[in-house]
Protein backbone atom coordinates (compact mmCIF):
# COMPACT_ATOMS: atom_id res chain seq x y z
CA UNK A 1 -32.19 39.90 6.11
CA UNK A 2 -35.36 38.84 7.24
CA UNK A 3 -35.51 35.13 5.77
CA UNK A 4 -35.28 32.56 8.39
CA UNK A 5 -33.96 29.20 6.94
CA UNK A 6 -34.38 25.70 8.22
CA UNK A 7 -32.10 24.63 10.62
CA UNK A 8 -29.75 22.31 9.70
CA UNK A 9 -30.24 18.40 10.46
CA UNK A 10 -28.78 17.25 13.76
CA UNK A 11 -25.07 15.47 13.62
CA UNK A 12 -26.99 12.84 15.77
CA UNK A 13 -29.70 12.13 13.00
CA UNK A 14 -29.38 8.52 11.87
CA UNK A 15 -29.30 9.92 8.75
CA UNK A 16 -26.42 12.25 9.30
CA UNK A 17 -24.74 9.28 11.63
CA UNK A 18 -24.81 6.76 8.21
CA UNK A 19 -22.79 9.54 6.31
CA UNK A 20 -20.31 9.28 9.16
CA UNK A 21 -20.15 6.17 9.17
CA UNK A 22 -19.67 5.65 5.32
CA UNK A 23 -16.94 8.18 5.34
CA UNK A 24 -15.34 6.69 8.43
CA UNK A 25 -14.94 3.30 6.66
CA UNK A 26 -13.98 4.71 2.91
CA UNK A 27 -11.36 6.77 5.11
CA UNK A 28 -9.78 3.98 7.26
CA UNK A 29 -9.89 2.50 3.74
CA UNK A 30 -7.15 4.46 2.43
CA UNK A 31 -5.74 6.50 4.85
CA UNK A 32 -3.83 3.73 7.03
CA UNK A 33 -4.77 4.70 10.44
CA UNK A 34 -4.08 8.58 10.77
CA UNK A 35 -7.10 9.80 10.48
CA UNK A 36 -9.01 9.35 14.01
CA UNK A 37 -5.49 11.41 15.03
CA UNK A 38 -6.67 14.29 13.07
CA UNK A 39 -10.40 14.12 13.82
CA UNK A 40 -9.19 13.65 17.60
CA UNK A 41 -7.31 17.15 17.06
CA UNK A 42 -10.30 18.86 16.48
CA UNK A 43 -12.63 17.29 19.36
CA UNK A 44 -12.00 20.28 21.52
CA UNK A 45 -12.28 22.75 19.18
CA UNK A 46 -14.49 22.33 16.04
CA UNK A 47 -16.15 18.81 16.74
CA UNK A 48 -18.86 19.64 13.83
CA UNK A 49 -15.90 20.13 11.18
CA UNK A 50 -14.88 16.53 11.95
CA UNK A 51 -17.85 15.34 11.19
CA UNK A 52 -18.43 17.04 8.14
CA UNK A 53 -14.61 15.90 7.21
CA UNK A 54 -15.32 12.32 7.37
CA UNK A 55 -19.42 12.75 6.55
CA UNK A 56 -19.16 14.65 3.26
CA UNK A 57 -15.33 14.56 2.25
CA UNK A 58 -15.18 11.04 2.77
CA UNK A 59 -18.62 9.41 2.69
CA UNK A 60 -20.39 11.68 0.56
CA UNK A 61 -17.32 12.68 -2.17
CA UNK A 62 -14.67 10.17 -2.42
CA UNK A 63 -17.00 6.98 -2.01
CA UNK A 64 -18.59 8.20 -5.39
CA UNK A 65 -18.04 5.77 -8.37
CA UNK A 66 -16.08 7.18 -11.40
CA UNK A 67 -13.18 7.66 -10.03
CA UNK A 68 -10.77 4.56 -8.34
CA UNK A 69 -8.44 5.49 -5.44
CA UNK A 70 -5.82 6.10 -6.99
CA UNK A 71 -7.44 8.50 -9.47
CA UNK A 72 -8.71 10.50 -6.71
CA UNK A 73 -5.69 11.06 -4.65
CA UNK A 74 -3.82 12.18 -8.01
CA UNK A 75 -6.74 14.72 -8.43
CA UNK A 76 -6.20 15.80 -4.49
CA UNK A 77 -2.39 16.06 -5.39
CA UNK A 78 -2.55 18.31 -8.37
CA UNK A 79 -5.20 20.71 -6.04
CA UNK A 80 -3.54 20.92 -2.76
CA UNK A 81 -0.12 21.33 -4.68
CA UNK A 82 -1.87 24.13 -6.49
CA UNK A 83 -3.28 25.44 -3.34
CA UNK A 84 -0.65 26.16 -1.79
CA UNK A 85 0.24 26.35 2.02
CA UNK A 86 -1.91 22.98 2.33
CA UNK A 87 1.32 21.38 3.03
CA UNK A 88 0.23 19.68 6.35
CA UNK A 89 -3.13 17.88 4.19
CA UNK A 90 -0.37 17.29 1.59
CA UNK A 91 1.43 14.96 4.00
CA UNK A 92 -1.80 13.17 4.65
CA UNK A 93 -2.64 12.93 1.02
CA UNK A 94 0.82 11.84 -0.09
CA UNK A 95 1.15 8.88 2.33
CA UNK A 96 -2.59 8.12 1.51
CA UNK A 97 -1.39 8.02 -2.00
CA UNK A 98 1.52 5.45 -1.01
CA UNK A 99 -1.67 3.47 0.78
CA UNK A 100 -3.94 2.93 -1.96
CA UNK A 101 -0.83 2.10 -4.41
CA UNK A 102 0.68 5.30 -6.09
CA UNK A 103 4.37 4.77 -6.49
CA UNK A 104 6.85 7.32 -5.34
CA UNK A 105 7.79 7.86 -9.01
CA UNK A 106 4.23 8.21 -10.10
CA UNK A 107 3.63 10.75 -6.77
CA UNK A 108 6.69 12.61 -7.57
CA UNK A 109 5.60 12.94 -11.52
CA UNK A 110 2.17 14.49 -10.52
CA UNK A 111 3.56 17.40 -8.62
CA UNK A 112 6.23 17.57 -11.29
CA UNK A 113 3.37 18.16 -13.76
CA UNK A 114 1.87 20.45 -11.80
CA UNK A 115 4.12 23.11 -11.51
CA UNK A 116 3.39 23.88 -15.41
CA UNK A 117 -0.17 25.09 -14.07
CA UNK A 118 0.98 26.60 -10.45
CA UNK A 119 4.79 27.50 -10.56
CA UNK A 120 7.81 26.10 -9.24
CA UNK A 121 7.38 27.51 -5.87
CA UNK A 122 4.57 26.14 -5.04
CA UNK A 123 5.80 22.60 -6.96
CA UNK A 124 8.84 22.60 -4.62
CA UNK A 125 6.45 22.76 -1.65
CA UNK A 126 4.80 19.56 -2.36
CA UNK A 127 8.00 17.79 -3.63
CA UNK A 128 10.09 18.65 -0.43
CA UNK A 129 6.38 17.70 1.82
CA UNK A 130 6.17 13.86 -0.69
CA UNK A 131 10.17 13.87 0.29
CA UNK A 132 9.46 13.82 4.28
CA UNK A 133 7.05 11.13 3.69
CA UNK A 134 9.05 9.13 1.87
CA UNK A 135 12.02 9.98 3.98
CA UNK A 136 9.58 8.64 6.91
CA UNK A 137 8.93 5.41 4.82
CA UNK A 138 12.71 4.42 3.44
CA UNK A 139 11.81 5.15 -0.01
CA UNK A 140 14.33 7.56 -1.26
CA UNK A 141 15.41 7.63 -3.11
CA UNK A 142 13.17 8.03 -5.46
CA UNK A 143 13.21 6.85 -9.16
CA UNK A 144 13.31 2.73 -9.19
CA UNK A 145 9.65 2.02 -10.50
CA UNK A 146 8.88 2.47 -14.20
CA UNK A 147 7.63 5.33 -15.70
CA UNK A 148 5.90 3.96 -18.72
């Protein structure tokens, strides 16, 4: 290949550093505090993933309008159940879900109606990763909110 591309814009660019910063505030948003945990994880490893993480996942994709929190994380449910072997961003996105004020009914019903489009294994997965958060937060069991 003998194209040469641009290279890509510095992490330190005020432009890329507003990104960050957007995505670092939508993220403590609605992720209650876990997240510098996992971006501290990666420090020593993969600093630049981080960044992008919080820069596009976060500032760029979920502070779009259209879509309210809650929307979102049910979208980020339904994929990561279908997925598969996510399980670990699973447990991030379920208690986010709990944050930004999906019940544990409504949770549980998601990955319920998922397994129609993915299978039961991977449906179990997620159920039995929502059940250790829950299990972490004293709500099981599940099944006291309304369904309607």
């Amino acid at each position: 290949m003998t194209e040469s591309f641009a290279p890509a814009p510095s992490l330190d660019s005020p432009e890329e550093q507003a990104r960050y910063d957007r995505g670092a505030a939508v993220l403590n948003a609605v992720d209650g505090g876990s997240a510098p945990a996992v971006m501290e994880a990666l420090a020593d490893i993969a600093p630049d993933l981080a960044h992008h993480i919080v820069a596009f996942g976060f500032g760029d994709i979920y502070a779009r309008a259209g879509l309210d929190p809650k929307q979102r994380q049910l979208v980020t449910l339904g994929i990561l159940t279908a997925l598969g072997g996510c399980e670990p961003q699973l447990e991030v996105h379920v208690r986010t879900s709990l944050n930004v004020g999906l019940t544990p009914t409504e949770i549980v019903e998601a990955l319920t109606h998922a397994a129609g489009y993915c299978g039961f294994p991977k449906a179990l997965n997620a159920i039995f990763t929502a059940k250790k958060v829950f299990a972490a937060r004293g709500l099981l069991p599940v099944g006291g909110e309304p369904t309607t």
